[in-house]
Protein backbone atom coordinates (compact mmCIF):
# COMPACT_ATOMS: atom_id res chain seq x y z
CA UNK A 1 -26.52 -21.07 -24.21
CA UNK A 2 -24.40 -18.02 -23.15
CA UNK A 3 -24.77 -16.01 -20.38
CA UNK A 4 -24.67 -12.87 -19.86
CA UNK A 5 -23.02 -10.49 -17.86
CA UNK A 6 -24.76 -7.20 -16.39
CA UNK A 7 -23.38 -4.17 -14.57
CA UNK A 8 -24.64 -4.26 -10.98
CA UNK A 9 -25.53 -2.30 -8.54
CA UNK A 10 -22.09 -1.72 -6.17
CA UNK A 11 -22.97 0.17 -3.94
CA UNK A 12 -26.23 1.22 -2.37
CA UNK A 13 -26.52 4.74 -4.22
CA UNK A 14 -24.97 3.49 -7.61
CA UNK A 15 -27.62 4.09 -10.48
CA UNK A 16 -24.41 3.24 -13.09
CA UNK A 17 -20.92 2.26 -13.55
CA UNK A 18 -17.73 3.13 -15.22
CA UNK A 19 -16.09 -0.21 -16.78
CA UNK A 20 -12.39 0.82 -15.70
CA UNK A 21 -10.61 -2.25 -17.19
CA UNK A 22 -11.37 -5.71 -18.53
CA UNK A 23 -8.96 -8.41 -16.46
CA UNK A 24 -9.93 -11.13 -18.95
CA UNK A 25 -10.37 -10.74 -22.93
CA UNK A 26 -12.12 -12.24 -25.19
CA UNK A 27 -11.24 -16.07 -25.67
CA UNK A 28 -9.83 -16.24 -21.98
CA UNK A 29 -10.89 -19.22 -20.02
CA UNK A 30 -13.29 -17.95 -16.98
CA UNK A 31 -14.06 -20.29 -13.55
CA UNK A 32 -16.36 -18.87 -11.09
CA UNK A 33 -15.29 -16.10 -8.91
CA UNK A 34 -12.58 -15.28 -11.56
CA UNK A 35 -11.60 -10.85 -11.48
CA UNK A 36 -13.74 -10.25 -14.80
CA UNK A 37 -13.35 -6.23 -14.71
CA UNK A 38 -13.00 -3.71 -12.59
CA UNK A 39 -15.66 -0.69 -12.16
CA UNK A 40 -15.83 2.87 -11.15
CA UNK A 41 -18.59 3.08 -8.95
CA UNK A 42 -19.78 6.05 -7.71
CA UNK A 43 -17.84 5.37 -3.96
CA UNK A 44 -15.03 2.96 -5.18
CA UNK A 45 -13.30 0.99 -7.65
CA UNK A 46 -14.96 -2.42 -7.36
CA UNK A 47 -13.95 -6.04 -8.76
CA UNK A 48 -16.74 -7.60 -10.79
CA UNK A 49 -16.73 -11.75 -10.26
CA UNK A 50 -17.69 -13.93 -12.17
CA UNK A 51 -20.23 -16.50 -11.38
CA UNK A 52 -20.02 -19.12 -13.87
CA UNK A 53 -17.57 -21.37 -15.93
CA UNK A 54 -16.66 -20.96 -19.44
CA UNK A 55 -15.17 -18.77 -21.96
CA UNK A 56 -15.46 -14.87 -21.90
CA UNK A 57 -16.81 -15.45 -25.42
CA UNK A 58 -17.62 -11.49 -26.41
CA UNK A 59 -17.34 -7.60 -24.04
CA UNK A 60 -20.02 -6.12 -25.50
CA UNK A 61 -19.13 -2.66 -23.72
CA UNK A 62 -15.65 -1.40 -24.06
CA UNK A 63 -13.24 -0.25 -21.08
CA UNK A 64 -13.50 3.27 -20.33
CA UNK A 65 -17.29 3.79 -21.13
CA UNK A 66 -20.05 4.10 -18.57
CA UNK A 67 -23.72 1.76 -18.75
CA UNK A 68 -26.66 1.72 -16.63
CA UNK A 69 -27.05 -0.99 -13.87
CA UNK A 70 -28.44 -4.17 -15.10
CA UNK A 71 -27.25 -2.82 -18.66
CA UNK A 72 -25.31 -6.50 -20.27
CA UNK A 73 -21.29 -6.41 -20.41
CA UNK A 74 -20.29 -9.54 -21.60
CA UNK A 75 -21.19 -13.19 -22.26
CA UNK A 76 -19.85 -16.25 -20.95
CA UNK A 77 -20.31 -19.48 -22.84
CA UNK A 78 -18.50 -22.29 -24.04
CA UNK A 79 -15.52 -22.41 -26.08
CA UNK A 80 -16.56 -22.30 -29.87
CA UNK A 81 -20.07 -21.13 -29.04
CA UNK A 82 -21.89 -18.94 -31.72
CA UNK A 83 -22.65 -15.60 -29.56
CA UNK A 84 -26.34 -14.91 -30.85
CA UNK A 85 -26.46 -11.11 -32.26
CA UNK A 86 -28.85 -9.91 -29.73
CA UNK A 87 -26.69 -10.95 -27.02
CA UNK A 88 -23.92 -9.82 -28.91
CA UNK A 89 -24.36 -5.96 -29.26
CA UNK A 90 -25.79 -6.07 -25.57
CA UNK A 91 -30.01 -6.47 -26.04
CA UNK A 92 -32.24 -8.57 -24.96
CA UNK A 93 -34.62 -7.35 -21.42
CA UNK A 94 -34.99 -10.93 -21.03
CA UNK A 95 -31.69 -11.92 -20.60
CA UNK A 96 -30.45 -14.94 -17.66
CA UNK A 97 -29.95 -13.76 -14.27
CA UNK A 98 -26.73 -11.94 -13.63
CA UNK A 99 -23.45 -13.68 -13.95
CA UNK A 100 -21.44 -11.54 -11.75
CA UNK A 101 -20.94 -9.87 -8.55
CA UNK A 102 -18.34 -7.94 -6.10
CA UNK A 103 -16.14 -6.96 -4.02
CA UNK A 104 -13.72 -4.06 -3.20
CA UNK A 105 -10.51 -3.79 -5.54
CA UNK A 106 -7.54 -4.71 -4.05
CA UNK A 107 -5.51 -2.75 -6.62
CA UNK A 108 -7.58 0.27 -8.03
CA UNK A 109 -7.29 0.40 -11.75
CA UNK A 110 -6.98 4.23 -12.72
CA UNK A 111 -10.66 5.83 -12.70
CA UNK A 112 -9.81 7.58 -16.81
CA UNK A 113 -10.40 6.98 -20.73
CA UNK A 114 -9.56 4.07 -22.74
CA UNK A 115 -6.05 5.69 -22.86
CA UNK A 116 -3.61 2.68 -21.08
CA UNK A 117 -2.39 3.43 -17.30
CA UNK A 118 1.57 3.98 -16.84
CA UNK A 119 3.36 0.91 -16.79
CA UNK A 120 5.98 -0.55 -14.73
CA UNK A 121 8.57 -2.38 -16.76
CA UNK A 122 8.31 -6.17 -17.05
CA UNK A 123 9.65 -8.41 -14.00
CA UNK A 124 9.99 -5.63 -11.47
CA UNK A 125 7.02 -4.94 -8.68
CA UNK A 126 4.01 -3.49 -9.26
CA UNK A 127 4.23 0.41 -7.94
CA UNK A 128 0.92 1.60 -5.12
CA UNK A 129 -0.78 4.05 -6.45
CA UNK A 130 -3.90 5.68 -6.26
CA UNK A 131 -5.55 5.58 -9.83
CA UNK A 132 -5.65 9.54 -10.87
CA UNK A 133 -1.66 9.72 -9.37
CA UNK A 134 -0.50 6.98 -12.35
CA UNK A 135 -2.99 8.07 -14.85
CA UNK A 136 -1.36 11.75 -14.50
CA UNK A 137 1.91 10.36 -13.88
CA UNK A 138 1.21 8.51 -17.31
CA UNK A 139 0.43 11.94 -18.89
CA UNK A 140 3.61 13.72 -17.06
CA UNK A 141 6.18 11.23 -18.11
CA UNK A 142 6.76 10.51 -14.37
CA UNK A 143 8.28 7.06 -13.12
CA UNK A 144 6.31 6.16 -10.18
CA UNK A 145 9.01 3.51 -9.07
CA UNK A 146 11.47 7.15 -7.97
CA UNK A 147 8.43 8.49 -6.42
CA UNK A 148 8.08 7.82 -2.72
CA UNK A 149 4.57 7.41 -1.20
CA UNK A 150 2.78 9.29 1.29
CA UNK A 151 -0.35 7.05 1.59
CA UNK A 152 -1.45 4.62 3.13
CA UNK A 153 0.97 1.44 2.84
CA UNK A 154 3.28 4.05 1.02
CA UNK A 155 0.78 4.67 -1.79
CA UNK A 156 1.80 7.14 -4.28
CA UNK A 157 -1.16 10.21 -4.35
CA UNK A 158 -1.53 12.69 -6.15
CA UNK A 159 0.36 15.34 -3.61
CA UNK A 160 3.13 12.93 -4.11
CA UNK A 161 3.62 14.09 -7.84
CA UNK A 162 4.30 17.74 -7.62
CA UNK A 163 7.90 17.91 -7.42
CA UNK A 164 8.15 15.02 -9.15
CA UNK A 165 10.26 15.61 -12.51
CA UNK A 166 9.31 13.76 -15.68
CA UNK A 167 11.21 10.51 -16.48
CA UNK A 168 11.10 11.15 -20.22
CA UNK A 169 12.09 14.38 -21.55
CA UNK A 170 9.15 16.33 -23.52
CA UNK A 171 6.49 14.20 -22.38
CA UNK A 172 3.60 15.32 -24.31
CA UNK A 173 0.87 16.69 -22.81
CA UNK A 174 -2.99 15.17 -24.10
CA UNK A 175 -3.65 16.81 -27.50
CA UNK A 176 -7.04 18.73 -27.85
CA UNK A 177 -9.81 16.68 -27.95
CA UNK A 178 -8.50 13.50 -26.75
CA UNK A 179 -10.65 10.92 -24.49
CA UNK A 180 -11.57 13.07 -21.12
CA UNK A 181 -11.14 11.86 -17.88
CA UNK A 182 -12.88 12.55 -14.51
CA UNK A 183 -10.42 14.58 -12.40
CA UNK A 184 -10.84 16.36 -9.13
CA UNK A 185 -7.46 18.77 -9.41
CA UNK A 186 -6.78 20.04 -12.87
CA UNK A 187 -2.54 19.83 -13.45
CA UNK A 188 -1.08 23.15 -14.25
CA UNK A 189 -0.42 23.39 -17.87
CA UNK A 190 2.04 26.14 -18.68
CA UNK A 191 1.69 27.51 -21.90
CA UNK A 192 -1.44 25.67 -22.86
CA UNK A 193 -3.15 26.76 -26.27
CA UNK A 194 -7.01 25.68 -25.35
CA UNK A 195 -9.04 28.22 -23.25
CA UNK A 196 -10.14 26.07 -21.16
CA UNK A 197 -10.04 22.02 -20.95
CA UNK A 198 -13.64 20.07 -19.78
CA UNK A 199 -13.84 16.60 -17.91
CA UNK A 200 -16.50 14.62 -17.90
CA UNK A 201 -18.27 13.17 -14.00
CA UNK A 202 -16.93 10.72 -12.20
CA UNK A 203 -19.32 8.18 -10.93
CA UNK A 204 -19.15 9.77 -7.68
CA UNK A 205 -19.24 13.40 -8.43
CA UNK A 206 -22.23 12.57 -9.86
CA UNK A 207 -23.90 11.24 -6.56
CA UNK A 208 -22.18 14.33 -4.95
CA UNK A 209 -24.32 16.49 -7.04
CA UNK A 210 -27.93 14.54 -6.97
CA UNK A 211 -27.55 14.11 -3.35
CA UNK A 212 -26.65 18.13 -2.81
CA UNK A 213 -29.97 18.62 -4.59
CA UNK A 214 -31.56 16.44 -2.65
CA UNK A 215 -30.44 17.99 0.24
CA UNK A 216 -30.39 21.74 -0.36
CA UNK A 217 -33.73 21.84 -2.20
CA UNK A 218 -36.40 19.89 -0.26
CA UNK A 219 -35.05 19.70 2.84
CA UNK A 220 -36.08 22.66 4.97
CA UNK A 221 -32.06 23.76 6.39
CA UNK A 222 -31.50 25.68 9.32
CA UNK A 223 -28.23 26.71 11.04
CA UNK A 224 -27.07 27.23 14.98
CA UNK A 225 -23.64 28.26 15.38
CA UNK A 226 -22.06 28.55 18.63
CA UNK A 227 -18.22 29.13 20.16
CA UNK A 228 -16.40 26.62 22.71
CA UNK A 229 -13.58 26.97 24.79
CA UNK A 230 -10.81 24.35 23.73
CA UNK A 231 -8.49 25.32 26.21
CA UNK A 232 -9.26 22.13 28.73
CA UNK A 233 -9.46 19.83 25.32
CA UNK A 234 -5.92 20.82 24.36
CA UNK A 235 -4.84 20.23 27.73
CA UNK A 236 -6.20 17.09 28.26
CA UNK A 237 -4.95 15.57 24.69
CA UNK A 238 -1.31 16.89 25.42
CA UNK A 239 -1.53 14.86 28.78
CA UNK A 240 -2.67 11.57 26.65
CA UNK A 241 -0.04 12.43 24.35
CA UNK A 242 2.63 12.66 26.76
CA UNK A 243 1.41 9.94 28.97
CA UNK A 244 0.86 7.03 26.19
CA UNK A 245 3.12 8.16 22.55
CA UNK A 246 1.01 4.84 20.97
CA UNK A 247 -2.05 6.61 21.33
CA UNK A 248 -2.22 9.17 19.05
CA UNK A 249 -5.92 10.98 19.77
CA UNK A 250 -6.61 13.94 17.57
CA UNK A 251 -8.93 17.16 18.38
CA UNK A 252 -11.33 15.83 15.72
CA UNK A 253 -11.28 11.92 17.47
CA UNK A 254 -12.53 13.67 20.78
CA UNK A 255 -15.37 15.79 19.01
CA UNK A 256 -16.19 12.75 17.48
CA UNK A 257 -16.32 11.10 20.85
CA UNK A 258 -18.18 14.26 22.30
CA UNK A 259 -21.09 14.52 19.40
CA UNK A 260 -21.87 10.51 20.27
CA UNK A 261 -22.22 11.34 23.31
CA UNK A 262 -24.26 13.91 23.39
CA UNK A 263 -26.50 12.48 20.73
CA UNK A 264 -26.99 10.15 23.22
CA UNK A 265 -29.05 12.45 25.44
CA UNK A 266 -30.30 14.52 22.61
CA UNK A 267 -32.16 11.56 20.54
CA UNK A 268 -34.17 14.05 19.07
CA UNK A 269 -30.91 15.01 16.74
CA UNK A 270 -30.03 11.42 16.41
CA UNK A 271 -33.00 10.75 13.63
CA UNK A 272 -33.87 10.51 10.06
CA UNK A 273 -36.37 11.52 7.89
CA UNK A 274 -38.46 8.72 6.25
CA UNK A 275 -41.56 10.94 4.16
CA UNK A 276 -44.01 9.28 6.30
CA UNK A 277 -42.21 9.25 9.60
CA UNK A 278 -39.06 9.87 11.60
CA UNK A 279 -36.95 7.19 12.81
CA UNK A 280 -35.54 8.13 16.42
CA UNK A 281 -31.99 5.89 16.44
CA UNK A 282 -30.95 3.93 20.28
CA UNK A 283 -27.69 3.44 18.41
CA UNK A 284 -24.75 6.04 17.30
CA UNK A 285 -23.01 5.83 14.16
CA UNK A 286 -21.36 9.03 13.55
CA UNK A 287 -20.51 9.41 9.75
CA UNK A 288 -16.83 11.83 9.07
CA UNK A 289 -16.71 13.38 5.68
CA UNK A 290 -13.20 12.59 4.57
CA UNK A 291 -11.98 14.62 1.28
CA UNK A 292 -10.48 12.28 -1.43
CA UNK A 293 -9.32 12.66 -5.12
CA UNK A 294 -12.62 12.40 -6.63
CA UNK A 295 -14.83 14.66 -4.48
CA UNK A 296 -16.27 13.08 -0.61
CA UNK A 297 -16.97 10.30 1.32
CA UNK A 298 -18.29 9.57 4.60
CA UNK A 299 -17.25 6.37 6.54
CA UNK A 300 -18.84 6.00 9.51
CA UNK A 301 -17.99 4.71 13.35
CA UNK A 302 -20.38 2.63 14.48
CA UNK A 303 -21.72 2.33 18.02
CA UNK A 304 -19.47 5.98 18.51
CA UNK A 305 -20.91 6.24 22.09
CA UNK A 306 -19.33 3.06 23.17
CA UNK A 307 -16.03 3.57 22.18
CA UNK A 308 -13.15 5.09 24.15
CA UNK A 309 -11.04 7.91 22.40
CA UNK A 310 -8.50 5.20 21.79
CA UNK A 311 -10.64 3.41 19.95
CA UNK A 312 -12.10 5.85 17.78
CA UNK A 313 -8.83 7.16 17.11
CA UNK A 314 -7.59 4.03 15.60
CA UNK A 315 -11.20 3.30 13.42
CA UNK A 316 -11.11 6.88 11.84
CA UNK A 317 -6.92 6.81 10.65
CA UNK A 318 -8.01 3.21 9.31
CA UNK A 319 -11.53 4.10 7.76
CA UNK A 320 -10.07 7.30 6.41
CA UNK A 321 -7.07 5.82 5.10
CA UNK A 322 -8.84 3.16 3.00
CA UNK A 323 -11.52 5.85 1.85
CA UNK A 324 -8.16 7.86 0.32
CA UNK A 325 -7.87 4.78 -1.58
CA UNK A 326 -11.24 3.77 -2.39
CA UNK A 327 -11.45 0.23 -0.40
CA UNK A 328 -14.35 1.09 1.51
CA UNK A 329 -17.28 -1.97 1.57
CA UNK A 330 -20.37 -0.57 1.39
CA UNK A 331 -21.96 -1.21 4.75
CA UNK A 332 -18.46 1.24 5.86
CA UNK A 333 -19.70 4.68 4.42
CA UNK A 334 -23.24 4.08 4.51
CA UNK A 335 -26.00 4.11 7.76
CA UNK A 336 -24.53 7.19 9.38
CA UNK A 337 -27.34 8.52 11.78
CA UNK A 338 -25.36 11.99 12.25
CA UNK A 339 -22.56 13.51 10.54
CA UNK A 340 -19.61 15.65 11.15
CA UNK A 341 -17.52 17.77 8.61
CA UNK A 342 -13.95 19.32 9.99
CA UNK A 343 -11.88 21.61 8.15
CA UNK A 344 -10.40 22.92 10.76
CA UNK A 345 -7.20 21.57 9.45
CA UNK A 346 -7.44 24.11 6.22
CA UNK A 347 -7.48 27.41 8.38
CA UNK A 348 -11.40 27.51 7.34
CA UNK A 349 -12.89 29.53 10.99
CA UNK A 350 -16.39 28.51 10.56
CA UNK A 351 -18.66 27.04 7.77
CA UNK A 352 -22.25 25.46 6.72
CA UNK A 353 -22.02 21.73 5.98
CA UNK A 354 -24.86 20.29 3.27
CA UNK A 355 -26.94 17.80 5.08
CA UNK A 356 -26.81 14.40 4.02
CA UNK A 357 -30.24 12.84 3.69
CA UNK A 358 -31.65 10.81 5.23
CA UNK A 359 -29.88 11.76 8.36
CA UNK A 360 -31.29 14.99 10.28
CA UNK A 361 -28.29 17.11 10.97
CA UNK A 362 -24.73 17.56 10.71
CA UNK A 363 -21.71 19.58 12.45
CA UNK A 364 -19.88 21.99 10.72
CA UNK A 365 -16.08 22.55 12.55
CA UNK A 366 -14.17 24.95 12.41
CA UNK A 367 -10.42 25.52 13.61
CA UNK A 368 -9.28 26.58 16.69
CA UNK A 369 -7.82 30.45 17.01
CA UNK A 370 -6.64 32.06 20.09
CA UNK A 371 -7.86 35.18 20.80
CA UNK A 372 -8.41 37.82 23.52
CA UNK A 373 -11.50 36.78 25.58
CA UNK A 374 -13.33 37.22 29.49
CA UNK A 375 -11.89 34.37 31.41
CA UNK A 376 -11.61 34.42 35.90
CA UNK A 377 -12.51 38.48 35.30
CA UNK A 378 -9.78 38.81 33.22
CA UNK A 379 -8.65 39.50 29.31
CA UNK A 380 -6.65 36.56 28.57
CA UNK A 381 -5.89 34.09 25.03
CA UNK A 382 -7.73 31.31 24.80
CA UNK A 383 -8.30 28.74 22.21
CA UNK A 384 -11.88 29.07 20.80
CA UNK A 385 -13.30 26.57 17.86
CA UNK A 386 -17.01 27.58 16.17
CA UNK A 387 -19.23 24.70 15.63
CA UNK A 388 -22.37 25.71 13.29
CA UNK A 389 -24.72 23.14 13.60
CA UNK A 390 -26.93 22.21 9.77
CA UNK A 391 -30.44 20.75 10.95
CA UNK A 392 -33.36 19.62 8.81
CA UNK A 393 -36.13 21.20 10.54
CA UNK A 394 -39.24 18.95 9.61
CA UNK A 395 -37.25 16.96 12.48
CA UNK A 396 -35.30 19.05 15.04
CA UNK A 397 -36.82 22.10 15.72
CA UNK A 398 -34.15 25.23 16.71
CA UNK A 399 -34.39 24.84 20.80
CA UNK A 400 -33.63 21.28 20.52
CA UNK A 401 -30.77 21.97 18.23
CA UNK A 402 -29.99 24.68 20.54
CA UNK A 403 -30.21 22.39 23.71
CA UNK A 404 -28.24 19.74 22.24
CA UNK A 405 -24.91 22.35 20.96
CA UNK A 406 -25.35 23.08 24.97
CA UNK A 407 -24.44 19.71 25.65
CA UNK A 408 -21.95 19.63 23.07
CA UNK A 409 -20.24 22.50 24.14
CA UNK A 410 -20.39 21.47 27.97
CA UNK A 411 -18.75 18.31 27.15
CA UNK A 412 -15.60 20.04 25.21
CA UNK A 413 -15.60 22.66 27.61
CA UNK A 414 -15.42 20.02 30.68
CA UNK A 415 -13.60 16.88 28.92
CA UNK A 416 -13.81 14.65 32.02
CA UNK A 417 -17.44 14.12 31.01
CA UNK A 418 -16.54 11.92 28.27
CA UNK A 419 -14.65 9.27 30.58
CA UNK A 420 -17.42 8.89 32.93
């Protein structure tokens, strides 16, 4: 009797999945723990395994289109097998217990259509690159192999395609009302006839937006902003700089550093909500929203408190690397107990960041500006960052948000207090 195949659940937030690309067609000979298909989730692009021998006798859902979880794929049988017309068009509740399961992708297929990805000619190496840089690159008429790479491993990304100059001359661009695509940046199109050009969701703008409701409507928000001093921060990262040149410790690395520590006397911030009851955390695990193509992810850094500077330095270029290219494992992005968003690095001076639920609160940062301030009874530059502080307020109440952003700030302000 055939088996079938089901989509399954990912990741621990997926609800459904994008079938990306089928690795093995109909007829094809499948062993267990064979690549069957790759799937947009709504964090990653995930590998889906099989689990039993056979043949892949029928896909009963075509690359490109999205199903529910538990929804039937495919069936595996054996070769010559009739494929029962139930199982065939994808019915049947009842079906046999999963076939398949997986892991992360260890080469992305693009996250688009049914429309074919760009191709490398036959015989020379597969080209990195991130799957919305060779789906537009497709589009463009670009050849990734004269692109150079700015990711991670020398990954082509989507940055890496605006100078880029087609390969083919008068590459066309997609005529109206071809297959959409998710995309996060829409290309330029000079001259373009069509008012206006709609995408459909990608898996994980989707979670973006139910989890933003989830956040902004029932969870009571309130917001503590306060200034700090970086002056003593700079400092002391210009001496690590100068003293070690391996150890390359950014501003955000020490805040990170700062927050878990802090947290650490401030459990009260270091919760979640759980309806019934709060959890109050004895471990750290500060999640870092890192901005990729699709929309946001948050890998986290376990145990944050423990961890010298060093360390965290090296765990957030590696965890935010691999979230760029969506090879996160699940257990990596989820379990945060607090949360910090920076975009300091994009000139932004202060902001609100969107809490994300279950967690309690989480640290807005802004950059750091020099400017004219009271310092030794004199008027003198000094470099000041903003920190606003989001906090669900059926857990920390606004003097114990307040209390805690005094610790914060004490720490950055004094930076020896994070080595001892």
């Amino acid at each position: 009797m055939a088996t079938q195949v089901v989509m399954e659940a990912l990741s621990p937030t997926m609800e459904e999945g994008r079938l990306v690309e089928w690795k093995k067609q109909e007829g094809d000979p499948v062993a267990v723990g064979d690549v069957l298909a790759e799937v947009e989730t709504d964090k990653a692009v995930m590998e889906l395994v099989a689990r039993v021998s056979g043949v892949l006798l029928r896909q009963t859902v075509p690359a490109g289109q999205t199903v529910p979880v538990s929804s039937p794929i495919a069936l595996i049988g054996q070769p010559g097998e009739a494929v029962p017309a139930a199982q065939g068009n994808g019915a049947g509740a009842g079906a046999p217990a999963p076939t398949a399961t997986a892991k992360p992708a260890a080469t992305p297929a693009p996250p688009s259509g049914p429309a074919a990805p760009a191709q490398e000619p036959a015989g020379t190496t597969r080209v990195k690159a991130s799957p919305l840089a060779r789906k537009i690159a497709q589009e463009r008429g670009l050849d990734l192999r004269a692109i150079p790479g700015s990711g991670p491993e020398g990954r082509i990304v989507l940055r890496d395609l605006e100078a880029a100059r087609p390969a083919r001359p008068g590459a066309a661009a997609p005529a109206p009302g071809a297959a959409l695509r998710p995309i996060a940046a829409v290309p330029a199109r000079p001259g373009a006839t069509q008012p206006f050009a709609d995408a459909p969701l990608s898996q994980m703008r989707k979670t973006i937006a139910r989890r933003l409701v989830q956040s902004i409507g029932p969870v009571p928000t309130f917001y503590l902003t306060t200034e700090v001093d970086m002056e003593r921060v700079s400092e002391a990262r210009e001496a690590m700089l100068a003293a070690a040149s391996e150890v390359k410790v950014s501003f955000n690395d020490i805040i990170i550093k700062a927050v878990a520590t802090a947290l650490r006397e401030h459990p009260a911030c270091n919760a979640w909500w759980q309806d019934d009851h709060i959890r109050y955390w004895n471990e750290v695990h500060i999640g870092m929203a890192v901005a990729i193509e699709d929309g946001l992810i948050t890998p986290v850094i376990r145990h944050a408190d423990r961890k010298t500077l060093r360390e965290i330095g090296a765990e957030a270029r590696d965890l935010a690397g691999r979230a760029r290219d969506r090879r996160l494992a699940a257990e990596e992005y989820t379990g945060a107990t607090f949360s910090i968003s920076n975009l300091g690095m994009l000139d932004i001076d202060e902001f609100t960041a969107v809490i994300n639920p279950p967690e309690a609160g989480i640290l807005a940062v802004g950059r750091i500006v020099r400017k004219p301030v009271e310092h030794g009874g004199a008027i003198v530059l000094r470099g000041r960052m903003r920190l606003t502080m989001s906090c669900d307020h059926r857990v920390i109440d606004g003097a114990t948000g307040a209390r805690f952003l005094q610790t914060l700030k004490g720490m950055l302000e004094n930076p020896l207090a994070l080595v001892w």
